[in-house]
N, C-alpha and C. Protein backbone atom coordinates (compact mmCIF):
# COMPACT_ATOMS: atom_id res chain seq x y z
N UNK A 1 216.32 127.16 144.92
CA UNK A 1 216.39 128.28 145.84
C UNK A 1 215.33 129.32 145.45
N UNK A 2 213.98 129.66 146.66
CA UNK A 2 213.59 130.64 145.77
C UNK A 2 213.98 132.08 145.15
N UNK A 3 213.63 132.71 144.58
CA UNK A 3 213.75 133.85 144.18
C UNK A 3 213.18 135.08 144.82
N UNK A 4 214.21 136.31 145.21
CA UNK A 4 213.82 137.51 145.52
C UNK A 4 213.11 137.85 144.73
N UNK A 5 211.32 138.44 145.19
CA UNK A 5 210.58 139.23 143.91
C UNK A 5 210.64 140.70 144.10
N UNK A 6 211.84 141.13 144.73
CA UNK A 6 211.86 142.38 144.53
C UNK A 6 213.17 142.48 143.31
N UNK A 7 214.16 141.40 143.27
CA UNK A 7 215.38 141.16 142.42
C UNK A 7 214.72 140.67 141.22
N UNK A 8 213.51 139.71 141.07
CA UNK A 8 212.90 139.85 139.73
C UNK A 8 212.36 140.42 139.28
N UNK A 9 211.61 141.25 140.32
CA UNK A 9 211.02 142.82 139.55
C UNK A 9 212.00 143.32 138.37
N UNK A 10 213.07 143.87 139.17
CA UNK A 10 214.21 144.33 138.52
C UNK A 10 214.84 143.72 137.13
N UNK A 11 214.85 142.28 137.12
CA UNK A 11 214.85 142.06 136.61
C UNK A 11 214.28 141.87 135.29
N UNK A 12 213.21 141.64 136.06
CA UNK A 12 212.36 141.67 134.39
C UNK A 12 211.93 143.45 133.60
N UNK A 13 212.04 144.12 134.59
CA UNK A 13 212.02 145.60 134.30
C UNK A 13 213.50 145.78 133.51
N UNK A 14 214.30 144.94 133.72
CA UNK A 14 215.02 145.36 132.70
C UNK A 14 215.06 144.69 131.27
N UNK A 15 214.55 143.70 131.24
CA UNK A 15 214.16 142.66 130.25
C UNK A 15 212.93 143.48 129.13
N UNK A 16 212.39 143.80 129.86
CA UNK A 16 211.34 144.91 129.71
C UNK A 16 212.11 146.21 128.88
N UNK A 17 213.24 146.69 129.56
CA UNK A 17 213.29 147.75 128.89
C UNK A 17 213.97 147.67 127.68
N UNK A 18 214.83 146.35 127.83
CA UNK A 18 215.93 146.14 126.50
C UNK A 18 215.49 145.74 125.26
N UNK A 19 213.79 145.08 125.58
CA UNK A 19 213.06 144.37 124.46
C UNK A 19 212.39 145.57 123.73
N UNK A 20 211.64 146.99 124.68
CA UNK A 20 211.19 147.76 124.21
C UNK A 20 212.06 148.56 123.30
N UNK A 21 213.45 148.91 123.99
CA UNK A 21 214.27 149.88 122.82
C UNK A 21 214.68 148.78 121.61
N UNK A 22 214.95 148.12 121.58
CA UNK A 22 215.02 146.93 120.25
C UNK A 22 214.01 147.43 119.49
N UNK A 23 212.40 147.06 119.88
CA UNK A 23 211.24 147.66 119.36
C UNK A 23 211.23 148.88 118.53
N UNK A 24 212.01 150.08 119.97
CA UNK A 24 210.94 151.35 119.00
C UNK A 24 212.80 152.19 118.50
N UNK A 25 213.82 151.43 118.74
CA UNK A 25 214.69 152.09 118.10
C UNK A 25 214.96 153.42 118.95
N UNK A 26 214.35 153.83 119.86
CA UNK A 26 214.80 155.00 121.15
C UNK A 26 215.38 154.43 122.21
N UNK A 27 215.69 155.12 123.19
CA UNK A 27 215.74 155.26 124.54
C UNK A 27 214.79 154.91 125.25
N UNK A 28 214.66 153.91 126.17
CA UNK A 28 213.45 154.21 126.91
C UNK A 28 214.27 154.05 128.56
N UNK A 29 213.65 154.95 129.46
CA UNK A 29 214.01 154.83 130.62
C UNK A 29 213.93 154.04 131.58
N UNK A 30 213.95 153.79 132.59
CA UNK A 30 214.24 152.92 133.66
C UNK A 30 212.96 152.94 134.10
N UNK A 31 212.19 154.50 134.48
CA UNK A 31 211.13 154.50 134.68
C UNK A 31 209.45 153.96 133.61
N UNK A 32 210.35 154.50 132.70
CA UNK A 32 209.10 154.20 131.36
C UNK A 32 208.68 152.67 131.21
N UNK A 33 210.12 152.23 131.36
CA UNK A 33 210.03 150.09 131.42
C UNK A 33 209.14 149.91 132.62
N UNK A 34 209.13 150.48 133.93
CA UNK A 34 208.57 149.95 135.03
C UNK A 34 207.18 150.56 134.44
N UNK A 35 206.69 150.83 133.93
CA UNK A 35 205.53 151.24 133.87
C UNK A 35 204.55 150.05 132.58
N UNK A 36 205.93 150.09 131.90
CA UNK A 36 205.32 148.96 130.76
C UNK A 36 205.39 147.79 131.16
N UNK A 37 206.46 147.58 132.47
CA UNK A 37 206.26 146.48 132.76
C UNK A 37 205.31 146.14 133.83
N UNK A 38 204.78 146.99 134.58
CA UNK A 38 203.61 146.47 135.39
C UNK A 38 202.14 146.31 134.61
N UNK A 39 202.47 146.14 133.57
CA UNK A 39 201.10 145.71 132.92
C UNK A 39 200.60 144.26 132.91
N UNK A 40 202.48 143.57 132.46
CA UNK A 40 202.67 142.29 132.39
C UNK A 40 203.41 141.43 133.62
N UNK A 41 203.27 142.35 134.49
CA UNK A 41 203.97 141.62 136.17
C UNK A 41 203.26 140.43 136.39
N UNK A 42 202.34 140.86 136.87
CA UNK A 42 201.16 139.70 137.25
C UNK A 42 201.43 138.16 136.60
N UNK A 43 201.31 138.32 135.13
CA UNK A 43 201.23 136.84 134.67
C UNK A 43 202.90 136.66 135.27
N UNK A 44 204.21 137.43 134.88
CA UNK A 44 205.44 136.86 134.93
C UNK A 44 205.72 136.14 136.61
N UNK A 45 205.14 137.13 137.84
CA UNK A 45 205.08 136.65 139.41
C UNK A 45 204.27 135.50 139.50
N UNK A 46 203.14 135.22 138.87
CA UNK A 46 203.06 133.68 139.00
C UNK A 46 203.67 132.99 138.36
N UNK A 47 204.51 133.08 137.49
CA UNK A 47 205.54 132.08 136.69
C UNK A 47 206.70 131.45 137.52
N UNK A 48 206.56 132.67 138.32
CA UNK A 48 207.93 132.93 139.46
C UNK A 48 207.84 132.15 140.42
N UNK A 49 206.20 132.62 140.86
CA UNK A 49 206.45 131.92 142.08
C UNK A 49 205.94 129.90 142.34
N UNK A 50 205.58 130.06 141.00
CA UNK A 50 205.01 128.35 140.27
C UNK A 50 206.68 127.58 140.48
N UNK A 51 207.64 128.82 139.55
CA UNK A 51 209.10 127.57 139.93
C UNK A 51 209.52 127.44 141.09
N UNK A 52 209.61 128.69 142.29
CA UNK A 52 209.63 128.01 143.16
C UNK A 52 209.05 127.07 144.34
N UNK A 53 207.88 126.94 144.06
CA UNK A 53 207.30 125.89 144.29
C UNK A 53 207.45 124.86 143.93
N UNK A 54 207.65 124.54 142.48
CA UNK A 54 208.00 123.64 142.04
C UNK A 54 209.44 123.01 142.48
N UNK A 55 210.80 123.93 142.48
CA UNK A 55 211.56 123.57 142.93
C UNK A 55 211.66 123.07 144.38
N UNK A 56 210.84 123.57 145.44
CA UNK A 56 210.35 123.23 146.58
C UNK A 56 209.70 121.89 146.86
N UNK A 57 209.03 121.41 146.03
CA UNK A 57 208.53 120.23 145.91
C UNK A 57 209.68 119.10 145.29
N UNK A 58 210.32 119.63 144.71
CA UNK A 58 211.13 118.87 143.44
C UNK A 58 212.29 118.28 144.98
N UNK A 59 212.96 119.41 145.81
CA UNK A 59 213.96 119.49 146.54
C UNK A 59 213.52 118.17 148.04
N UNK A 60 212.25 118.79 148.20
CA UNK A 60 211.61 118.16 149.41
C UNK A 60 211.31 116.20 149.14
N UNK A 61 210.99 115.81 147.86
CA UNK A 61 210.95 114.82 147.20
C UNK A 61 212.67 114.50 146.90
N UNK A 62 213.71 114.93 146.60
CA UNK A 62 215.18 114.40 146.47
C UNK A 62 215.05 114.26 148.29
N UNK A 63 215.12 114.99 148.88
CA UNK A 63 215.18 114.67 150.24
C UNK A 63 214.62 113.72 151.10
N UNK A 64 213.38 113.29 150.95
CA UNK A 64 212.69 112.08 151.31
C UNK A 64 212.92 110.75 150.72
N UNK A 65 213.26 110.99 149.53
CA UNK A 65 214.42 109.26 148.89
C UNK A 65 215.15 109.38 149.19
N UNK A 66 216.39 110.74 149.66
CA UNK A 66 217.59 110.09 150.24
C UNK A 66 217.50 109.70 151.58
N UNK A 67 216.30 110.04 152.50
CA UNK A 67 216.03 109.73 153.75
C UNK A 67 215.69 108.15 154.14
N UNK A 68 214.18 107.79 152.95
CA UNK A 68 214.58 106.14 152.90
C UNK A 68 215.40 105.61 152.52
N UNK A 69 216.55 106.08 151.34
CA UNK A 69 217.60 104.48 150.92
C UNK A 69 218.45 105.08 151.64
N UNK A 70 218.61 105.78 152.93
CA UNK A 70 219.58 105.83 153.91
C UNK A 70 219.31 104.67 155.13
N UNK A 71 217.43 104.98 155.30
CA UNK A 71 217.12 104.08 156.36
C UNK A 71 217.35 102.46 155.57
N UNK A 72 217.07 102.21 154.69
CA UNK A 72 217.31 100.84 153.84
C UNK A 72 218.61 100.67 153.87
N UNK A 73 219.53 101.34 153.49
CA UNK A 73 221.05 100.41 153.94
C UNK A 73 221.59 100.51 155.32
N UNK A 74 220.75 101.01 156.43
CA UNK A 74 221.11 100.99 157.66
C UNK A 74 220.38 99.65 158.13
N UNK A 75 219.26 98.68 158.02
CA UNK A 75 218.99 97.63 157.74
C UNK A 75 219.87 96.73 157.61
């Protein structure tokens, strides 16, 4: 199923923020993470959007073998 990239934004902005306070031992805000995290968006949205493609391909391929060994036992 693909993924909302406005729900993985979020996501990873929060991934983002929980890894940074681990780091520096403060607080960091909601806003401060979105900022650290648009540095590293880019590489993570093509990661994103590679699986669902991939899953897209993966889904479309289960679907076309169950389409022939349906037509094969209707034979």
């Amino acid at each position: 199923m693909p993924t909302n990239l406005r729900k993985s934004w979020f996501e990873y902005v929060a991934k983002i923020r929980k890894k940074h306070q681990r780091k520096t031992k403060t607080d960091v805000s909601h806003r401060e993470a979105m900022k650290l995290a648009a540095t590293t968006w880019p590489s993570e949205k093509a990661k994103i959007l590679n699986r669902n493609k991939r899953e897209e391909r993966k889904a479309a391929k289960i679907a076309a073998k169950a389409k022939t060994t349906e037509e094969k036992s209707e034979d």
